[in-house]
N, C-alpha and C. Protein backbone atom coordinates (compact mmCIF):
# COMPACT_ATOMS: atom_id res chain seq x y z
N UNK A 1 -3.70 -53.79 -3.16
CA UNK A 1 -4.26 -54.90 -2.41
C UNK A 1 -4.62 -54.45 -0.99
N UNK A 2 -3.64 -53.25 -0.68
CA UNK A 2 -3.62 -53.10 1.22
C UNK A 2 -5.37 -52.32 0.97
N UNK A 3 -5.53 -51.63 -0.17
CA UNK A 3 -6.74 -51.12 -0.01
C UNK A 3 -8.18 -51.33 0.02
N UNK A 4 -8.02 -52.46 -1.26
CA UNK A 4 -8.50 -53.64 -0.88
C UNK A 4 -9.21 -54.16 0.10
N UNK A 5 -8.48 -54.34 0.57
CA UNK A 5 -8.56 -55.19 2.48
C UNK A 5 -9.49 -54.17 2.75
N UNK A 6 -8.62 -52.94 3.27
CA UNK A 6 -9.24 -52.16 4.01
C UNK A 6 -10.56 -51.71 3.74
N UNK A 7 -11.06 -51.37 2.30
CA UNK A 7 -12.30 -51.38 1.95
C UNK A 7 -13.56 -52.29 2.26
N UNK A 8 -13.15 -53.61 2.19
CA UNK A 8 -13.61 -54.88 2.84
C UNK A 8 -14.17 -55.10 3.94
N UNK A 9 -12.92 -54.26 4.37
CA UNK A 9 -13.06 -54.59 6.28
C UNK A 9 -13.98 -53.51 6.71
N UNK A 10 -14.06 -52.17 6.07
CA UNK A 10 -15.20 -51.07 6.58
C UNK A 10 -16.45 -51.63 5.87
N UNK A 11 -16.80 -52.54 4.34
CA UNK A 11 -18.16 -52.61 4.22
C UNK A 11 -18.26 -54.08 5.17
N UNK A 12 -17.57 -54.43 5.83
CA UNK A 12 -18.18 -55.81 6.49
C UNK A 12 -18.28 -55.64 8.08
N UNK A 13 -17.41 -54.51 8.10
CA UNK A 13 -17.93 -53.10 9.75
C UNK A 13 -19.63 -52.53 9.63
N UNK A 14 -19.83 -52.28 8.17
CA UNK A 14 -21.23 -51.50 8.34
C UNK A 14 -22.20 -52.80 8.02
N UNK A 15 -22.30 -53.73 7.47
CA UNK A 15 -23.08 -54.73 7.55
C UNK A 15 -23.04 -55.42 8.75
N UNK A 16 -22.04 -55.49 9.74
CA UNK A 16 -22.33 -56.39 11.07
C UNK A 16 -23.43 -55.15 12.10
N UNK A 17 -22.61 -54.29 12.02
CA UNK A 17 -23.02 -53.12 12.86
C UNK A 17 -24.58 -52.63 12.56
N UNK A 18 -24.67 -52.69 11.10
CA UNK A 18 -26.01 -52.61 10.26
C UNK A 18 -26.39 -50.91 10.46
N UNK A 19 -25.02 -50.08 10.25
CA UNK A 19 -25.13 -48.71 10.71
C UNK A 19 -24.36 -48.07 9.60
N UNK A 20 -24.86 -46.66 9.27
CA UNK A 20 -23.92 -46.61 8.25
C UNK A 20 -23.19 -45.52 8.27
N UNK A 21 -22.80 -44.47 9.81
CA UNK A 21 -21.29 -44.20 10.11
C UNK A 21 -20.53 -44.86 11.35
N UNK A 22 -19.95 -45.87 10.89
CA UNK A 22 -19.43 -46.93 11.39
C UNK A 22 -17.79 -46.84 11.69
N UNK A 23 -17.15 -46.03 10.82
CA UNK A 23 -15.84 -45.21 11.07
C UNK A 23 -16.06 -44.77 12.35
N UNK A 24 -14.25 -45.55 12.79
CA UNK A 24 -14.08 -45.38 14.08
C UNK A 24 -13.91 -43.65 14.43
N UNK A 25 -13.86 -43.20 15.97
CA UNK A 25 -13.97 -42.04 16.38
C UNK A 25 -12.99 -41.73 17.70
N UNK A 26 -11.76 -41.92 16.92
CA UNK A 26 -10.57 -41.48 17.92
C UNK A 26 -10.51 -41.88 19.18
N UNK A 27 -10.99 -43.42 19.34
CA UNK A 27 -10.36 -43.35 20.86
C UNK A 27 -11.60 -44.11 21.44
N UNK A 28 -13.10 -42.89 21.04
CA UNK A 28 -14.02 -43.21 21.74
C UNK A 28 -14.79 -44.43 21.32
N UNK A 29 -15.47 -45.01 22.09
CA UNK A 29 -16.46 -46.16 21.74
C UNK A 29 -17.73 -45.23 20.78
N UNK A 30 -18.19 -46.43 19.68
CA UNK A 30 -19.22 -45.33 18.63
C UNK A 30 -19.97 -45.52 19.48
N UNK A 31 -20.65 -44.68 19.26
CA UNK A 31 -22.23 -44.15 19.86
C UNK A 31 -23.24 -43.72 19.11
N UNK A 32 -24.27 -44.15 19.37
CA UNK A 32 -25.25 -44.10 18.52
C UNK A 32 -25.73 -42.98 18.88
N UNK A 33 -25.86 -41.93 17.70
CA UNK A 33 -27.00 -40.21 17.90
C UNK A 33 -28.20 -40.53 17.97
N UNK A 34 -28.78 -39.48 19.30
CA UNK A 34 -30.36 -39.31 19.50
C UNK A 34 -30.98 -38.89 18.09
N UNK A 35 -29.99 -38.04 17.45
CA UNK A 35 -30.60 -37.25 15.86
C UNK A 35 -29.46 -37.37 15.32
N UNK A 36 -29.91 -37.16 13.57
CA UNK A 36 -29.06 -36.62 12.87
C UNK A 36 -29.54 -35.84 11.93
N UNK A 37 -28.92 -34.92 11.21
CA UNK A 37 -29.44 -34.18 10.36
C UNK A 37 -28.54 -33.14 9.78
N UNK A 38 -28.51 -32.86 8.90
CA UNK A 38 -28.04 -31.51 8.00
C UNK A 38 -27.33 -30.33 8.32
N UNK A 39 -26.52 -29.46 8.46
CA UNK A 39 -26.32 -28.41 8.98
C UNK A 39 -25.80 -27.63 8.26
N UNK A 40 -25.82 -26.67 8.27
CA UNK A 40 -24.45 -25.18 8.28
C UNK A 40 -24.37 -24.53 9.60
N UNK A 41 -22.68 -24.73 9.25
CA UNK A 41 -22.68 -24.21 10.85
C UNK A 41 -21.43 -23.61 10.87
N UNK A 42 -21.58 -22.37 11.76
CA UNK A 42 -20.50 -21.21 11.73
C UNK A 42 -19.81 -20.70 13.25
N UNK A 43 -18.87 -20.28 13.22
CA UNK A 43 -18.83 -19.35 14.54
C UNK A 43 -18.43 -17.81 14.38
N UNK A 44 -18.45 -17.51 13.26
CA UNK A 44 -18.17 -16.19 12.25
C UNK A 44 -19.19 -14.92 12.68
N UNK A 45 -20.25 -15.57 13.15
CA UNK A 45 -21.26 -14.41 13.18
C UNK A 45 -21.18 -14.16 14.98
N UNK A 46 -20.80 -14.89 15.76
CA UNK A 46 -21.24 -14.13 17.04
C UNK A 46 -22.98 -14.48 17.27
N UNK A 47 -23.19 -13.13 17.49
CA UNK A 47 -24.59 -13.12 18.51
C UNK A 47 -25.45 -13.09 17.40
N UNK A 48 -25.17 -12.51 16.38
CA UNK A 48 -26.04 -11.89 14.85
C UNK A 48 -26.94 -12.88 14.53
N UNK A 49 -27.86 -12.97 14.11
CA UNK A 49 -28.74 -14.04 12.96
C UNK A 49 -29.46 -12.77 12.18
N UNK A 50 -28.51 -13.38 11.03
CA UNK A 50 -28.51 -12.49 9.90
C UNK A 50 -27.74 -13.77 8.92
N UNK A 51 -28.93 -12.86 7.26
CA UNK A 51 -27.92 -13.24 6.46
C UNK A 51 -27.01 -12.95 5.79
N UNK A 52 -25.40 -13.61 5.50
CA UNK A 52 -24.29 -13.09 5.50
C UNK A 52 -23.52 -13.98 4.70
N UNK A 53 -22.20 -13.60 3.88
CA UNK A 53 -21.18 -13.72 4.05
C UNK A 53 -20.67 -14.66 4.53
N UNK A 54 -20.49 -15.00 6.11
CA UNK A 54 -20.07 -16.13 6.08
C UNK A 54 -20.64 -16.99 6.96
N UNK A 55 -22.07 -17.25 6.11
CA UNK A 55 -23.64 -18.53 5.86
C UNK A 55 -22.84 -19.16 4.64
N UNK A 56 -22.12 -18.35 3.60
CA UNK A 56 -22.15 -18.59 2.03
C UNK A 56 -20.79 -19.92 2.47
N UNK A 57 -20.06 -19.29 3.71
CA UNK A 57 -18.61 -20.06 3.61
C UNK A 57 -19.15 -21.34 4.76
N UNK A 58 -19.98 -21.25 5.24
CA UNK A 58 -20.15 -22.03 6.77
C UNK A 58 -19.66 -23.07 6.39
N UNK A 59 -19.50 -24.23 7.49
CA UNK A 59 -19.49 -25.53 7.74
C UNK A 59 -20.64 -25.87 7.13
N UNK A 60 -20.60 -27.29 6.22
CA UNK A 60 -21.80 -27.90 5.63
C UNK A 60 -21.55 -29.40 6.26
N UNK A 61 -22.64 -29.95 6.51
CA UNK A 61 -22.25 -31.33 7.44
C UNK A 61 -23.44 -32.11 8.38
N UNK A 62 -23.05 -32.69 8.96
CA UNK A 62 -24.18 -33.59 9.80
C UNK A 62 -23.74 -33.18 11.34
N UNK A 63 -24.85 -32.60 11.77
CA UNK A 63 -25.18 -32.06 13.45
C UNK A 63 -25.67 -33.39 14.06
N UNK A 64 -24.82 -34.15 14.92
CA UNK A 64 -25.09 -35.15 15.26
C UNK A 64 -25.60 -34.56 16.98
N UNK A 65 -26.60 -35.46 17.71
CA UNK A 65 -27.28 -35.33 18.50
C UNK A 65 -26.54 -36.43 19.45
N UNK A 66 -25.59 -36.45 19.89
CA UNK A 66 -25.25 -37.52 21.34
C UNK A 66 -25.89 -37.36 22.69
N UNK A 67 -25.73 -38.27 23.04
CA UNK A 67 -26.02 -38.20 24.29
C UNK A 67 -25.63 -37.31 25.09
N UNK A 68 -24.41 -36.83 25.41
CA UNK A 68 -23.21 -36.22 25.84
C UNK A 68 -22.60 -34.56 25.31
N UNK A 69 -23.16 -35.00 23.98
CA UNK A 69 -21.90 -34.15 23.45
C UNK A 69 -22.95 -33.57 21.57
N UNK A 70 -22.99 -32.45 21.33
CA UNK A 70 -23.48 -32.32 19.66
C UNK A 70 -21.96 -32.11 19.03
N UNK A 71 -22.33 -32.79 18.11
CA UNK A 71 -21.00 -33.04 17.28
C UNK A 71 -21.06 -32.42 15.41
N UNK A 72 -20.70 -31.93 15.43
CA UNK A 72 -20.20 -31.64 13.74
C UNK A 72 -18.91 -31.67 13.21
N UNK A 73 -18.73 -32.68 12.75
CA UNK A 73 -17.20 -32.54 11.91
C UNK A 73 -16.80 -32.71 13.12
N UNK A 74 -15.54 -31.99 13.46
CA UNK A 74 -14.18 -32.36 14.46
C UNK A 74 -14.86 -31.07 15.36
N UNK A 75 -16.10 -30.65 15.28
CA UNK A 75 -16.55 -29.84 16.36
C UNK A 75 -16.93 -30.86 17.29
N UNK A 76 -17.11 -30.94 18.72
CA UNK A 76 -17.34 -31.64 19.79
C UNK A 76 -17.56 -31.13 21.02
N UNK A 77 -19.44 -30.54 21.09
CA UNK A 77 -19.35 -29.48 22.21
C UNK A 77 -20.14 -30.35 23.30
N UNK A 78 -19.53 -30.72 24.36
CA UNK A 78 -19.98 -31.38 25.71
C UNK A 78 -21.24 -30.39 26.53
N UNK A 79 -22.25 -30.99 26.26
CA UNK A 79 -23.00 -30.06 26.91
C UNK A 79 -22.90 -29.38 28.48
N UNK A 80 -22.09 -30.05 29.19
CA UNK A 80 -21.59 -29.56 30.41
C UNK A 80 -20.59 -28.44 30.10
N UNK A 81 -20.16 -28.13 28.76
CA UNK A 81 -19.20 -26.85 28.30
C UNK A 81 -20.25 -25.43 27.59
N UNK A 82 -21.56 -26.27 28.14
CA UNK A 82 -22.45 -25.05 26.98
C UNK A 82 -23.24 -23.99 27.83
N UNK A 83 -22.70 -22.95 28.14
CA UNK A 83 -23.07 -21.86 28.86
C UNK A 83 -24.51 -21.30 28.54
N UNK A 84 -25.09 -21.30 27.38
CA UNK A 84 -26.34 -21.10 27.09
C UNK A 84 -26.66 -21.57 25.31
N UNK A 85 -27.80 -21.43 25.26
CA UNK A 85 -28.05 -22.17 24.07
C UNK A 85 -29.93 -21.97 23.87
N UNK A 86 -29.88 -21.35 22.60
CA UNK A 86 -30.67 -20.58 22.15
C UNK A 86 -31.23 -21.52 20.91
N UNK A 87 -32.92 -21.94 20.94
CA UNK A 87 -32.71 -22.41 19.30
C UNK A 87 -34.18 -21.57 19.33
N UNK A 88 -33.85 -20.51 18.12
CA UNK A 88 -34.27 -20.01 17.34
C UNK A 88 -35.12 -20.48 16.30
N UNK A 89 -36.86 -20.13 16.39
CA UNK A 89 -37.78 -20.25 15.03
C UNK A 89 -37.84 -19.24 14.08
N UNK A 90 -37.35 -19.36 13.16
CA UNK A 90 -36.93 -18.20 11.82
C UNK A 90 -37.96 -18.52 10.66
N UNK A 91 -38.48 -17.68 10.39
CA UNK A 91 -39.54 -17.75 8.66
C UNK A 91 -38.57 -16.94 8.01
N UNK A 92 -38.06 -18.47 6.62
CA UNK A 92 -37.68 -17.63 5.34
C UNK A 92 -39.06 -17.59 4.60
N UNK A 93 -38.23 -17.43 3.09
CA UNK A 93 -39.42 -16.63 2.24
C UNK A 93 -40.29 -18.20 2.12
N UNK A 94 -39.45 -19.35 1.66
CA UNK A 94 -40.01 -20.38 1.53
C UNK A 94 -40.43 -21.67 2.50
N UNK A 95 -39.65 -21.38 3.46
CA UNK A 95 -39.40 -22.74 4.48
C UNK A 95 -39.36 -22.25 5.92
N UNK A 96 -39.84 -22.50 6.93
CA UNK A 96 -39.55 -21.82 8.28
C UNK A 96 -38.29 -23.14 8.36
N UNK A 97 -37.69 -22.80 10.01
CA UNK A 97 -36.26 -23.56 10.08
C UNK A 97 -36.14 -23.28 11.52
N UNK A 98 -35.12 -23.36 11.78
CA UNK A 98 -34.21 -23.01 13.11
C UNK A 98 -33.07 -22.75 12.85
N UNK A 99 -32.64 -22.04 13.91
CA UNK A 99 -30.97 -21.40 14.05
C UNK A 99 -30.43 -22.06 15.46
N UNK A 100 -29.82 -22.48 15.80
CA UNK A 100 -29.26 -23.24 17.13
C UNK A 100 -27.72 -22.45 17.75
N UNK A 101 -27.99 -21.23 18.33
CA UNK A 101 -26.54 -20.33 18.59
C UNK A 101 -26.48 -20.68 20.01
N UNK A 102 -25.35 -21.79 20.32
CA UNK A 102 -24.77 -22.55 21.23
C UNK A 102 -23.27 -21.46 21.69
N UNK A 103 -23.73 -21.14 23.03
CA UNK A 103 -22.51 -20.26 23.27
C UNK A 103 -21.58 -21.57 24.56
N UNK A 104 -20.43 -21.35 23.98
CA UNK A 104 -19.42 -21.76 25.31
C UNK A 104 -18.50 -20.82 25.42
N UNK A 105 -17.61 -21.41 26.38
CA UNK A 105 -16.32 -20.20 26.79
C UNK A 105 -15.65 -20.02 25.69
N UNK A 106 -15.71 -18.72 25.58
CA UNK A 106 -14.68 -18.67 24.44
C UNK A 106 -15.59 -18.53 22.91
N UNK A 107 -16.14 -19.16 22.58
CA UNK A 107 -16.81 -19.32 21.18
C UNK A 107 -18.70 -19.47 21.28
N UNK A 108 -18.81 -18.69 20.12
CA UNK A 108 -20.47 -18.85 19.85
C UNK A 108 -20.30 -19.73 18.66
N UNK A 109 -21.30 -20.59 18.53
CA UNK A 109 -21.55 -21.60 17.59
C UNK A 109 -23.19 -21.64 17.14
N UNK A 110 -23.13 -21.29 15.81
CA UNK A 110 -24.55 -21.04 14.76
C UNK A 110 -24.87 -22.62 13.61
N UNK A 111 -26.14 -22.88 14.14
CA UNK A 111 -26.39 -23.88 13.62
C UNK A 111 -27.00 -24.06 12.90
N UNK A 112 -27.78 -23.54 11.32
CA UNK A 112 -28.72 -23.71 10.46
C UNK A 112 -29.38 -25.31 10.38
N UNK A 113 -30.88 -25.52 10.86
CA UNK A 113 -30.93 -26.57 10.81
C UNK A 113 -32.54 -26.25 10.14
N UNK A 114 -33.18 -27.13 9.32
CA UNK A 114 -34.49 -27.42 8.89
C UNK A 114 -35.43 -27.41 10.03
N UNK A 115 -36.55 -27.65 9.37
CA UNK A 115 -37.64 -27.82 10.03
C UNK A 115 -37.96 -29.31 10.09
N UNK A 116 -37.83 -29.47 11.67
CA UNK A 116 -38.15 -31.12 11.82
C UNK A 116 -38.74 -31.10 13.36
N UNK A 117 -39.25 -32.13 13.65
CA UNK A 117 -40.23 -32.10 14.70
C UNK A 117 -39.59 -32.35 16.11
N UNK A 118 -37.91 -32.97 15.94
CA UNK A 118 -37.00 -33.45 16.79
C UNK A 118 -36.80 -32.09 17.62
N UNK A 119 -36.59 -30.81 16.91
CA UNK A 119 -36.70 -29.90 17.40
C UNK A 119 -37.16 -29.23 18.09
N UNK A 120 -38.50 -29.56 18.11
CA UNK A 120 -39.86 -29.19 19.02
C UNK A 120 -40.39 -29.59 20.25
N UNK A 121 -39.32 -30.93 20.54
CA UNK A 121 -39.49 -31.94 21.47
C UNK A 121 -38.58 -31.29 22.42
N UNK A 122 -38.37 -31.90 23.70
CA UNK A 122 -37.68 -32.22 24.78
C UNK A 122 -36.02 -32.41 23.78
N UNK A 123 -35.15 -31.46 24.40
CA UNK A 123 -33.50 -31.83 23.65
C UNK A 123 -33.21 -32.51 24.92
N UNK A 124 -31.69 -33.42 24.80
CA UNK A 124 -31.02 -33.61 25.98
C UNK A 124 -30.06 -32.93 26.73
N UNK A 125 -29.93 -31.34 26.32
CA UNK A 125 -29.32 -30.41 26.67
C UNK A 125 -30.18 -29.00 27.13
N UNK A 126 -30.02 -27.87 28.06
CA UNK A 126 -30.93 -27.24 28.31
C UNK A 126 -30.66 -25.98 26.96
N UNK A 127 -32.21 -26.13 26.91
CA UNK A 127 -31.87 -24.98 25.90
C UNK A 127 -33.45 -23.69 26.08
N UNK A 128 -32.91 -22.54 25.19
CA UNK A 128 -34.34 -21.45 25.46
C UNK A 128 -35.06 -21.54 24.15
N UNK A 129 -36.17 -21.01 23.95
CA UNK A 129 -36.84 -21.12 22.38
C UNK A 129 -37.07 -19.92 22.40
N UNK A 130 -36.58 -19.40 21.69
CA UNK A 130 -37.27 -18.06 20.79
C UNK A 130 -37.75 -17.77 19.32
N UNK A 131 -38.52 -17.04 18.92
CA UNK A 131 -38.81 -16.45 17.64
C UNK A 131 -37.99 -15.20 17.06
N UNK A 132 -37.30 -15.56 15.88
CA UNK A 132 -36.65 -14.54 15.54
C UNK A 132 -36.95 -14.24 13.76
N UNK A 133 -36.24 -12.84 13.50
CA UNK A 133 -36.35 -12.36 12.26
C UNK A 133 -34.99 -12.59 11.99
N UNK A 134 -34.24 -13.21 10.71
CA UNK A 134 -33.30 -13.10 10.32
C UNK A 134 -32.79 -11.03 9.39
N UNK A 135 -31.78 -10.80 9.92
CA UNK A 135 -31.80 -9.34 9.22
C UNK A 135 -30.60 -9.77 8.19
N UNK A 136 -30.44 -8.72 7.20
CA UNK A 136 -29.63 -8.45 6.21
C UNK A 136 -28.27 -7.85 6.16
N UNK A 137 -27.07 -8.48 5.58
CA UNK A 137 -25.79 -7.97 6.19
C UNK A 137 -25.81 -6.98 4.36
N UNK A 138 -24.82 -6.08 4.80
CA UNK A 138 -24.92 -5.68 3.15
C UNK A 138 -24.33 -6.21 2.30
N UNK A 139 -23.28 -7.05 2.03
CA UNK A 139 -23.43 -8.16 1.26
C UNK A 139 -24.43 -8.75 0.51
N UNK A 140 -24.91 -9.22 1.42
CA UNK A 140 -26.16 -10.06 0.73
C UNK A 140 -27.59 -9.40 0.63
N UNK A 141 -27.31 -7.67 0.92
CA UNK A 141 -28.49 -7.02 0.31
C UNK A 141 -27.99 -6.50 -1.27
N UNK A 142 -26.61 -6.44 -1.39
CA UNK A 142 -25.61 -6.24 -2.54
C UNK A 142 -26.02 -7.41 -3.42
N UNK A 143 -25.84 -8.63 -3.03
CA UNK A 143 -26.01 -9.72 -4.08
C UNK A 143 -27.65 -9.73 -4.22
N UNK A 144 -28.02 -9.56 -3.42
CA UNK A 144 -29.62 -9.84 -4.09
C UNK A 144 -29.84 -8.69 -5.18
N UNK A 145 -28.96 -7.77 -5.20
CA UNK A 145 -29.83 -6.34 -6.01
C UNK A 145 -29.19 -6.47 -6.84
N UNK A 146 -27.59 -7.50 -7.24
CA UNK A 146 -27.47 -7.85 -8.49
C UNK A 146 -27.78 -8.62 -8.97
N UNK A 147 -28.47 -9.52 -8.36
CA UNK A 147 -29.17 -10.68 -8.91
C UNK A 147 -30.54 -9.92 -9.14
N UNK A 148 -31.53 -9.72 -8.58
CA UNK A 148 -32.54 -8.73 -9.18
C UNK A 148 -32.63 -7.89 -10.52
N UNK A 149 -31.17 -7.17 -10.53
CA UNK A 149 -30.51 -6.40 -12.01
C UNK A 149 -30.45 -7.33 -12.74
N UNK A 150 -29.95 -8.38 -12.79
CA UNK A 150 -29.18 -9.24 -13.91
C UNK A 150 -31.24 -10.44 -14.09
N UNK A 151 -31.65 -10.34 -13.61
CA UNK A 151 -33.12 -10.47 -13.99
C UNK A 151 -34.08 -9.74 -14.80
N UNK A 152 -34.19 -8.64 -13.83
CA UNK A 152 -34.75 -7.52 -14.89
C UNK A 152 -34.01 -7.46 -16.45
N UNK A 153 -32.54 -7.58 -16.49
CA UNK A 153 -31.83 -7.26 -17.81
C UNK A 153 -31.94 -8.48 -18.49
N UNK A 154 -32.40 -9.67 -18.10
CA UNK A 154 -32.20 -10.63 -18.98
C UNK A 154 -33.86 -10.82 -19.58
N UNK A 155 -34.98 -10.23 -18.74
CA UNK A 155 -36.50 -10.29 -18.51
C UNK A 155 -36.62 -9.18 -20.25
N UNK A 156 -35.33 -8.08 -20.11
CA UNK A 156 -35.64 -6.74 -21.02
C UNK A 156 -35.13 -7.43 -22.49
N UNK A 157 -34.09 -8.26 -22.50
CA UNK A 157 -33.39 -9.12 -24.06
C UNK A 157 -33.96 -9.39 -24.34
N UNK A 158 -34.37 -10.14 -23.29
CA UNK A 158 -35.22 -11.77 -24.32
C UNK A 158 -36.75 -11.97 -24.48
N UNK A 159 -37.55 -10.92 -23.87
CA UNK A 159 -39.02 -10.67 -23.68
C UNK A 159 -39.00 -9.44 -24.48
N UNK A 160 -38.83 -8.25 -23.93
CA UNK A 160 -39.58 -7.34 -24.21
C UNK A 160 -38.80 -6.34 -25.11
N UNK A 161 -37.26 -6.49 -25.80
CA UNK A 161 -36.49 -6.26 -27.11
C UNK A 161 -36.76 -7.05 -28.31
């Protein structure tokens, strides 16, 4: 029954509010994001943009755009804590994108984000634009060449045996 309730009481939170992350946020008053959108996001790689290893493990989640503060998960970086901040234009094979490597004291933070136009605009944080090439960690020049093998060998069974 207690759950009940409580279920109740969050869908009759997102119908007044007419918002739909409406879950409270420790303390703070909600706030509505300039953006939202998609992410993987790591602090594993440092300075690198490359693909790797741990892209495969990243954070998967919503990069929220505050006023104040970009938020992912229980990440919460105050832009007055962000020493520099880099967003990166990357061409994959299929999709161009961005990379967003947000350095503060202490930690670099990598942001895989799509291609969207929010990006291209004026942010509310200072940031630099660059063009970059993503490079190859060997890992994932390893998995592509067994995935390549295990193509060719399945291309040789079932086609051309």
């Amino acid at each position: 029954m207690r759950r009940l309730c409580a279920a109740w009481y969050y869908v009759r939170r997102l119908q007044e509010m007419g918002r739909h992350d409406a879950r409270p946020t420790r303390g703070r008053a909600l706030e509505k994001p300039l953006y939202k959108c998609m992410t993987k996001a790591t602090t594993a790689e440092g300075e690198d943009l490359r693909h790797s290893f741990n892209w495969m493990m990243a954070r998967r989640g919503f990069l929220k755009v505050m006023p104040d503060a970009l938020v992912c998960g229980d990440w919460r970086i105050l832009y007055e804590e962000i020493d520099e901040a880099v967003l990166f234009h990357v061409k994959a094979i299929l999709l161009p994108g961005f990379v967003l490597r947000v350095r503060t004291k202490g930690k670099t933070y990598q942001f895989g984000l799509n291609w969207g136009s929010f990006w291209k605009k004026e942010l509310p944080f200072p940031v630099a634009r660059e063009t970059a090439k993503l490079t190859y960690s060997r890992f994932s020049i390893a998995i592509r060449l067994i995935l390549l093998a295990y193509i060719i060998y399945f291309m040789w069974e079932h086609f051309i045996a």
